[in-house]
Protein backbone atom coordinates (compact mmCIF):
# COMPACT_ATOMS: atom_id res chain seq x y z
CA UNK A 1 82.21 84.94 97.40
CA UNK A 2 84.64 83.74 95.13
CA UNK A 3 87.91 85.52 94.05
CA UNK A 4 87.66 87.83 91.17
CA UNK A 5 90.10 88.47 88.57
CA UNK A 6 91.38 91.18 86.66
CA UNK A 7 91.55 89.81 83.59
CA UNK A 8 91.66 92.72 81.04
CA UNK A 9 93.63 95.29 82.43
CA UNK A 10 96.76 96.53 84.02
CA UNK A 11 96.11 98.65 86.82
CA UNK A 12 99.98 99.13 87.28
CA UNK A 13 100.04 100.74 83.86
CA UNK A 14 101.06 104.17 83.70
CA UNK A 15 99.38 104.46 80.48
CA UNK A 16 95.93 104.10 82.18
CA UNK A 17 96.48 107.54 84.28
CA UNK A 18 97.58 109.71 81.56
CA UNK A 19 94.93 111.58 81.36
CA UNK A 20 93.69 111.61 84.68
CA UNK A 21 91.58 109.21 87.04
CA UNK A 22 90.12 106.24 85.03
CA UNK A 23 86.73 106.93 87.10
CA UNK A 24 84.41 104.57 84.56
CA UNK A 25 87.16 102.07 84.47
CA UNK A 26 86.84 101.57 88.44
CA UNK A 27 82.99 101.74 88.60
CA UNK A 28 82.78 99.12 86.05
CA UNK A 29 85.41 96.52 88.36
CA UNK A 30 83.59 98.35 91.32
CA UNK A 31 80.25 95.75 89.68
CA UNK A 32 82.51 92.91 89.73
CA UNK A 33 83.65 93.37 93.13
CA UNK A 34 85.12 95.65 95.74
CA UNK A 35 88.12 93.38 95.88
CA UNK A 36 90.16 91.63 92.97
CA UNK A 37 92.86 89.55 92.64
CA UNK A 38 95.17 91.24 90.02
CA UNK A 39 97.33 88.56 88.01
CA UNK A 40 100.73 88.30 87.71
CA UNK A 41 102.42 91.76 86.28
CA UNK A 42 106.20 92.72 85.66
CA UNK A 43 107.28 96.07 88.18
CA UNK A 44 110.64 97.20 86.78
CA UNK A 45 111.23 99.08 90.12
CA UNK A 46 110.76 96.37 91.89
CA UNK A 47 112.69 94.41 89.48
CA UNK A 48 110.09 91.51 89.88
CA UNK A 49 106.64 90.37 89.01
CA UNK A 50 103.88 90.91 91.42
CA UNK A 51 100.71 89.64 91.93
CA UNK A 52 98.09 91.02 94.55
CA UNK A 53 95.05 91.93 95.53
CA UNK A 54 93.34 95.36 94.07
CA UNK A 55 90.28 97.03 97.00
CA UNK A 56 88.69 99.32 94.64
CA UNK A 57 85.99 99.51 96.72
CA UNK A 58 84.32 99.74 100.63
């Protein structure tokens, strides 16, 4: 299986939670794949970008 990307999305984003769980957003990546590779993404605790890989699913 090839690596899949999260291409559309920020799943770091605070934004994304405010109003609870995203449940639709993960069953739609859940279709892509239980495991993608997030791109690159700016953490200002961590005072870095990160890149990594997102298990949304078992």
């Amino acid at each position: 299986m090839a690596a899949n990307e999260v291409l559309d999305v920020d799943l770091l984003d605070p934004a994304l939670y405010r109003n609870g769980m995203p449940h639709e957003l993960y069953a739609e990546l859940r279709e892509v794949g239980p495991v993608l590779w997030h791109p690159r993404t700016h953490v200002a605790a961590f005072r870095a970008d990160i890149e990594f890989w997102a298990v949304i699913g078992h």
